[in-house]
C-alpha atoms as a PDB file:
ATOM      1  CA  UNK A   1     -59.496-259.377  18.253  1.00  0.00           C
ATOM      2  CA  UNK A   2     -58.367-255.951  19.940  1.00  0.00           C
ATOM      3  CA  UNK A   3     -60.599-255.059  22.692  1.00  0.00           C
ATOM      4  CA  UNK A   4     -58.095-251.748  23.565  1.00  0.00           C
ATOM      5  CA  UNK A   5     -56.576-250.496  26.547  1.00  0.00           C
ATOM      6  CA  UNK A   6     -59.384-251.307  28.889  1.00  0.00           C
ATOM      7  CA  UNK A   7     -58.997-255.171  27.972  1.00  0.00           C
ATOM      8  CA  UNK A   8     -55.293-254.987  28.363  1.00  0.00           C
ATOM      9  CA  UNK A   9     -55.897-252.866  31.833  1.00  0.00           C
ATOM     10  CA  UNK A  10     -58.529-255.630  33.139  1.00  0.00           C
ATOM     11  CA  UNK A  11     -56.096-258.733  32.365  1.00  0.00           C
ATOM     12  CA  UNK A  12     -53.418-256.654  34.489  1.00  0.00           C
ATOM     13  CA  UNK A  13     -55.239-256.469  37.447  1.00  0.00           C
ATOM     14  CA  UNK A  14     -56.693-259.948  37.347  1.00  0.00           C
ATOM     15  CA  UNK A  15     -52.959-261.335  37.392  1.00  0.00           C
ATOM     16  CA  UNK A  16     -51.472-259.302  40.329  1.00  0.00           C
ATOM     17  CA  UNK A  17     -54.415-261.103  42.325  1.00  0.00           C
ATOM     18  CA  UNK A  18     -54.135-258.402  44.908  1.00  0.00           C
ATOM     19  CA  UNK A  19     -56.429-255.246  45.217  1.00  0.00           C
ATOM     20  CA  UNK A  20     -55.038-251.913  45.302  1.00  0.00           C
ATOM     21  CA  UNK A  21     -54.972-249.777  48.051  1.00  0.00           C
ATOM     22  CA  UNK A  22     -53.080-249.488  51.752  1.00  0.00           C
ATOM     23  CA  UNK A  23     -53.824-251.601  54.813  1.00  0.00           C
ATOM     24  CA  UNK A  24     -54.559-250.457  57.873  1.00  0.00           C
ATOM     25  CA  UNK A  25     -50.662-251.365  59.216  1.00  0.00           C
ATOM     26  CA  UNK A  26     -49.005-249.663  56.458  1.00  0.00           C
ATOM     27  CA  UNK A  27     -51.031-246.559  57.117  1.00  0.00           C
ATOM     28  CA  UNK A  28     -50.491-246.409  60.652  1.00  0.00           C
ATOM     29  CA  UNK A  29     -46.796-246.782  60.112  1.00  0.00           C
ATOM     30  CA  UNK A  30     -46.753-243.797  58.024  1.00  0.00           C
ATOM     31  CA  UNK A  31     -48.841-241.893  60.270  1.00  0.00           C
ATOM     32  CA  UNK A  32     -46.394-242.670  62.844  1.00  0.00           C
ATOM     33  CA  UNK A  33     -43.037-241.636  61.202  1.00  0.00           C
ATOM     34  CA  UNK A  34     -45.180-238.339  60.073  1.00  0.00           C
ATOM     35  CA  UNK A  35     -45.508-237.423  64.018  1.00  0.00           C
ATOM     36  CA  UNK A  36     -41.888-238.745  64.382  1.00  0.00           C
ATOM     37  CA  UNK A  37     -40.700-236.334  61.779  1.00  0.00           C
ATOM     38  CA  UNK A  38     -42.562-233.476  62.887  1.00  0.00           C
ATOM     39  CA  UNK A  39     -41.476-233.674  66.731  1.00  0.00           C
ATOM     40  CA  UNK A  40     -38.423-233.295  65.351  1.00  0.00           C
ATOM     41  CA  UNK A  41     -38.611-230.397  63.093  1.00  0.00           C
ATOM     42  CA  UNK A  42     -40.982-228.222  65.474  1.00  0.00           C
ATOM     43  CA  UNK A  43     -38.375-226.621  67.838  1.00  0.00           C
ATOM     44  CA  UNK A  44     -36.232-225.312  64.481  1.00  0.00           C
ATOM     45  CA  UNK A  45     -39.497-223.864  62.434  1.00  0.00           C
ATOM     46  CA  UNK A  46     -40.734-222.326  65.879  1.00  0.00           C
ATOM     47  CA  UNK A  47     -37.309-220.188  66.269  1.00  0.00           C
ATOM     48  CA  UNK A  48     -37.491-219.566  62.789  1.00  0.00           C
ATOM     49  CA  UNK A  49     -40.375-217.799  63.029  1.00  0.00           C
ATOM     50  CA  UNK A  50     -38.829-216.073  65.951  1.00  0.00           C
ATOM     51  CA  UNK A  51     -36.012-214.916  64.391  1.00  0.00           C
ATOM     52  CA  UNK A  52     -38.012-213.924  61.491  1.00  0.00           C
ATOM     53  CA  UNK A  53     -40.590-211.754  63.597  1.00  0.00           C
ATOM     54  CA  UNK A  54     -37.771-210.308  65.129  1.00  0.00           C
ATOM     55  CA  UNK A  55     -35.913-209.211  62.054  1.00  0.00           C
ATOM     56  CA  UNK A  56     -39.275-208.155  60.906  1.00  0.00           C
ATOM     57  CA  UNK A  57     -39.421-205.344  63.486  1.00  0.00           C
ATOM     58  CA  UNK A  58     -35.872-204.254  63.035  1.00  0.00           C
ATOM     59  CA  UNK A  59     -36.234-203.913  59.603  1.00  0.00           C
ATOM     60  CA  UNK A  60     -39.356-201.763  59.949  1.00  0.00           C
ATOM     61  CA  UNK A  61     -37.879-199.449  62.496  1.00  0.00           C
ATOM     62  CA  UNK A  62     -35.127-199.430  59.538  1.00  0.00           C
ATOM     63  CA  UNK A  63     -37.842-198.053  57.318  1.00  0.00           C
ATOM     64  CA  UNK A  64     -39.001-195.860  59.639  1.00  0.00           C
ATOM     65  CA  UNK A  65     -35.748-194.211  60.006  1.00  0.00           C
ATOM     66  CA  UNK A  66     -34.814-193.904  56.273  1.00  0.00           C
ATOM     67  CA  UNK A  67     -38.302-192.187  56.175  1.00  0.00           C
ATOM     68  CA  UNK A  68     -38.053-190.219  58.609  1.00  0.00           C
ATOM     69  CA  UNK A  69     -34.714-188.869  57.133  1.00  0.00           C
ATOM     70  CA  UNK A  70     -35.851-188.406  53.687  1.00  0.00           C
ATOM     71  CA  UNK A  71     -38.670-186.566  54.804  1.00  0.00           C
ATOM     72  CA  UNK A  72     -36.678-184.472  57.223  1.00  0.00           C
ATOM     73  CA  UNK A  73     -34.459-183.707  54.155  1.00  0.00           C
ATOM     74  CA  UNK A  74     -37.124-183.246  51.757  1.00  0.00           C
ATOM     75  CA  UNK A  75     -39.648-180.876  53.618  1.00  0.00           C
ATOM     76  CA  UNK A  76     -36.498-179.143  55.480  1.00  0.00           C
ATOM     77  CA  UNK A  77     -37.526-179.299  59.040  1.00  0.00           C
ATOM     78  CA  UNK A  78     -36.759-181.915  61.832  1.00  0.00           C
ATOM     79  CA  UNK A  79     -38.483-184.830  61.411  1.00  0.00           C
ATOM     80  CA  UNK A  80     -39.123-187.360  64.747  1.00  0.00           C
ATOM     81  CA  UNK A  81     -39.381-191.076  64.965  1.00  0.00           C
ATOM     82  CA  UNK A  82     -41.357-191.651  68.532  1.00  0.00           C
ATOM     83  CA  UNK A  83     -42.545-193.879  70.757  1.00  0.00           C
ATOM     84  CA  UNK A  84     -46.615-194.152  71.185  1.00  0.00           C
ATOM     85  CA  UNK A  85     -48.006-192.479  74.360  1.00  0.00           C
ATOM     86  CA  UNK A  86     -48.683-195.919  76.622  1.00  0.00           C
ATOM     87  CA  UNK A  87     -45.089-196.910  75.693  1.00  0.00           C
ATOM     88  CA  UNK A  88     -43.145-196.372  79.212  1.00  0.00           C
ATOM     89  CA  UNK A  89     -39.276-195.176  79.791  1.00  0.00           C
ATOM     90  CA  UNK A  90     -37.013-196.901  76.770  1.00  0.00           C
ATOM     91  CA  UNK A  91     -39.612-199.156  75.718  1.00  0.00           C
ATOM     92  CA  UNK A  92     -40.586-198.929  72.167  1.00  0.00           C
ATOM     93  CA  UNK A  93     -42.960-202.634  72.217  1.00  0.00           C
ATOM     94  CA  UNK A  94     -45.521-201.118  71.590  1.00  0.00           C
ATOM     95  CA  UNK A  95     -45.220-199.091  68.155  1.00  0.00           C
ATOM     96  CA  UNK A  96     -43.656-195.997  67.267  1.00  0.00           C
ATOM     97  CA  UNK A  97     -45.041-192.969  65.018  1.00  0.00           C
ATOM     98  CA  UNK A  98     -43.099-190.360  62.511  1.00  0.00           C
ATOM     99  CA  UNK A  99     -43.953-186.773  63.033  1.00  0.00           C
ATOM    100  CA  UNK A 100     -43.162-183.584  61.705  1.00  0.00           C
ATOM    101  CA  UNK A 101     -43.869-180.379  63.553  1.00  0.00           C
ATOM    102  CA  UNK A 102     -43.901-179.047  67.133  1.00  0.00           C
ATOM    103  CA  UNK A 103     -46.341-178.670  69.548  1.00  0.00           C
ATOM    104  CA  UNK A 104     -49.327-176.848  68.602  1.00  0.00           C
ATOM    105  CA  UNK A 105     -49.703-178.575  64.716  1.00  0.00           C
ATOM    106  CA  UNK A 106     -48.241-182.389  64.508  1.00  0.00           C
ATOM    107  CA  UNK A 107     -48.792-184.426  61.600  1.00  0.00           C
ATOM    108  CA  UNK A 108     -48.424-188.034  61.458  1.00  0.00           C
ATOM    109  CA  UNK A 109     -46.261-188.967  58.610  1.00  0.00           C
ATOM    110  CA  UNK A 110     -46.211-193.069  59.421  1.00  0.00           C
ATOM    111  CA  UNK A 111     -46.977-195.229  62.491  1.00  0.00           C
ATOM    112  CA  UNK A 112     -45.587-198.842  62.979  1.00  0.00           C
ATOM    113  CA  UNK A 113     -48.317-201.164  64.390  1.00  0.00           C
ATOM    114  CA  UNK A 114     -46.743-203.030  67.737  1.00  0.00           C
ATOM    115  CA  UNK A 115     -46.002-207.046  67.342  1.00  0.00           C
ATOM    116  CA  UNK A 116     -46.611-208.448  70.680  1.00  0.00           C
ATOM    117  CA  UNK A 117     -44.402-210.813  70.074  1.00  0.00           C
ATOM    118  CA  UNK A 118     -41.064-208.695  70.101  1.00  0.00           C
ATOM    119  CA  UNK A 119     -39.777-206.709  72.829  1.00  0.00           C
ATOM    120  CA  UNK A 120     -37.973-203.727  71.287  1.00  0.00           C
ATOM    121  CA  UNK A 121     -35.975-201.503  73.894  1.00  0.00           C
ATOM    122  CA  UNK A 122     -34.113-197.797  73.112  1.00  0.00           C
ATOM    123  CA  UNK A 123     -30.603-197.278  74.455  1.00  0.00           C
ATOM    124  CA  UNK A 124     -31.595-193.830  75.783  1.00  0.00           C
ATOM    125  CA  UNK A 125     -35.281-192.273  76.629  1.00  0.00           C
ATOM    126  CA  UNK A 126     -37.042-190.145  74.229  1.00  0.00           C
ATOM    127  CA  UNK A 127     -37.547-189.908  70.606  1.00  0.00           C
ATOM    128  CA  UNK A 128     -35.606-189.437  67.995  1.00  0.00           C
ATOM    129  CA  UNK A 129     -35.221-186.755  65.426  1.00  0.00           C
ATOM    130  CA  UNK A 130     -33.518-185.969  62.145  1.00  0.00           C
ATOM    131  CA  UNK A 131     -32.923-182.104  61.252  1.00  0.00           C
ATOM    132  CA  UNK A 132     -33.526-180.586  57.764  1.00  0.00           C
ATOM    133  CA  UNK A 133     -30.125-182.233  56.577  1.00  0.00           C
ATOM    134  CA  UNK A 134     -31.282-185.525  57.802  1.00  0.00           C
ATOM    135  CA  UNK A 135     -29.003-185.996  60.402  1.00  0.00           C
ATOM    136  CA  UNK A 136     -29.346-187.551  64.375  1.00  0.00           C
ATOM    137  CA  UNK A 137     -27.903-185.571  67.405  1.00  0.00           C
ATOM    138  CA  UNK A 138     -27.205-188.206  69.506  1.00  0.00           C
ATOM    139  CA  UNK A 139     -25.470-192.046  68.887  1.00  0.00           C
ATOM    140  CA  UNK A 140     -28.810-194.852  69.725  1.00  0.00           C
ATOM    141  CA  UNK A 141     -28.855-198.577  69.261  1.00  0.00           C
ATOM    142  CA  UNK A 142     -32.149-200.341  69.605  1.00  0.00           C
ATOM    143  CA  UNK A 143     -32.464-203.853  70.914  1.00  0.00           C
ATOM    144  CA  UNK A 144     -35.199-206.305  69.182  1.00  0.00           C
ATOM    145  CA  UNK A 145     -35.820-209.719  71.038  1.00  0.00           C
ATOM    146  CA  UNK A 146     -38.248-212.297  71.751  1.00  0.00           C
ATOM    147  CA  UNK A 147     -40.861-211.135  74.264  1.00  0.00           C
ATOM    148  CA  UNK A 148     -40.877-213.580  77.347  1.00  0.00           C
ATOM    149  CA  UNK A 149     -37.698-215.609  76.211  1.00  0.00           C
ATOM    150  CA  UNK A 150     -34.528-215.199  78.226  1.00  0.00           C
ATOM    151  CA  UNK A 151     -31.548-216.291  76.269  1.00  0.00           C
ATOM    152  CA  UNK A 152     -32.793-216.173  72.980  1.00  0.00           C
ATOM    153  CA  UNK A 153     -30.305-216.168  70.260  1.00  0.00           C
ATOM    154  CA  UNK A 154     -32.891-214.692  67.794  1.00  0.00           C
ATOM    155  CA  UNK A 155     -31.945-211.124  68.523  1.00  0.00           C
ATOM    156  CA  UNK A 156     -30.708-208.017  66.395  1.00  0.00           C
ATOM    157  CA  UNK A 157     -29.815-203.952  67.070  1.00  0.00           C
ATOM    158  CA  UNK A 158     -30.424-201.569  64.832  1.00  0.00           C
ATOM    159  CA  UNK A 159     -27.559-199.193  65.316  1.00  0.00           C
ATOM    160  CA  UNK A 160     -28.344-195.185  64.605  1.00  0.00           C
ATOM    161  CA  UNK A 161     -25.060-193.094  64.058  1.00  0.00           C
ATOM    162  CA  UNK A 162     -24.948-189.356  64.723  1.00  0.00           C
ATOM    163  CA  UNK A 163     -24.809-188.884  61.213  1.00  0.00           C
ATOM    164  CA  UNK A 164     -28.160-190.436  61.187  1.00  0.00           C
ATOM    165  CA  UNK A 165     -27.104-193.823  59.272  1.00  0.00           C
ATOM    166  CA  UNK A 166     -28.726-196.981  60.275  1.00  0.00           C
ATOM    167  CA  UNK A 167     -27.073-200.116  60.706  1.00  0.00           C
ATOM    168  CA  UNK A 168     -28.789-203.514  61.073  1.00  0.00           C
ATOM    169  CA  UNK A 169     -27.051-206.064  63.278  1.00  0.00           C
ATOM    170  CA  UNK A 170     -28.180-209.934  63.656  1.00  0.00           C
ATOM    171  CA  UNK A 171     -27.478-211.971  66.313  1.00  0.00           C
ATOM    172  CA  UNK A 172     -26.299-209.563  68.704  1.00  0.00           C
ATOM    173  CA  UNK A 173     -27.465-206.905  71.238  1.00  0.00           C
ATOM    174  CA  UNK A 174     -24.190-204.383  71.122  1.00  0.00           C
ATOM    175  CA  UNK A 175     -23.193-202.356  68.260  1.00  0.00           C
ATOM    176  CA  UNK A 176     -19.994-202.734  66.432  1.00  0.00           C
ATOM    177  CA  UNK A 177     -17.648-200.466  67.544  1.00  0.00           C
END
């Protein structure tokens, strides 16, 4: 007589003799070589995220630059990339706005939130603009490390030409020559 899979299922489990299931050992064991494991991989996945916030701000300073020339080009007057008012001397940490116009009638074309995280430092004071052909006046690198770590490796410059062309550089607070 066939009694089906259940029968076949319950005659299985009567001949291991053995319940399923972990003991208490074998669980601690693998709890321990979890911790082990994770110890080790901490310090990597914490400066990956450091190089990753970092290259994050570079890359939307890069954005804000291309923008800033297209506009510039499109709506044929200078166009400004800035640091925000409580930002002091060549620090850009904390955010930067595009602008078009001059004194009396400014309109804010994009502003880049701050990431606390990053320090982000201008070669020279003051802002930087892009005339009606999209092009910079002066040559300016921006530096992009972690805030509060000396030594990091996890830095990049974002190089400005006086053409106006960005360049991105990892790894490295100078610009290529």
């Amino acid at each position: 007589m066939n009694h089906g899979f259940c029968a076949c299922a319950q005659a299985n489990s009567r001949r291991v003799g053995k319940p399923g299931g972990f003991t208490l050992v074998e669980l601690m064991v693998v709890i321990a070589l979890m911790a082990i494991l994770l110890a080790m991989a901490l310090p990597s996945f914490s400066s990956m995220t450091e190089k990753l916030r970092v290259e994050g701000m570079a890359s939307a300073l890069v954005a804000s630059m291309s923008h800033a020339r297209s506009e510039a080009a499109r709506r044929g007057k200078t166009v400004t990339v800035q640091q925000r008012t409580n930002c002091a001397s060549k620090d850009w940490s904390c955010g930067w706005d595009t602008v078009v116009g001059d004194d009396d009638d400014v309109e804010t074309l994009r502003r880049q939130e701050p990431d606390t995280r990053v320090k982000v430092t201008k070669s020279k004071h003051g802002a930087l603009s892009f005339d009606a052909m999209g092009q910079s006046a002066s040559f300016v690198s921006f530096d992009f490390q972690p805030a509060g770590v000396s030594n990091s490796t996890n830095v990049a410059t974002l190089c400005i030409a006086l053409g106006g062309r960005a360049k991105l550089v990892k790894g490295t607070t100078t610009c290529p020559t």
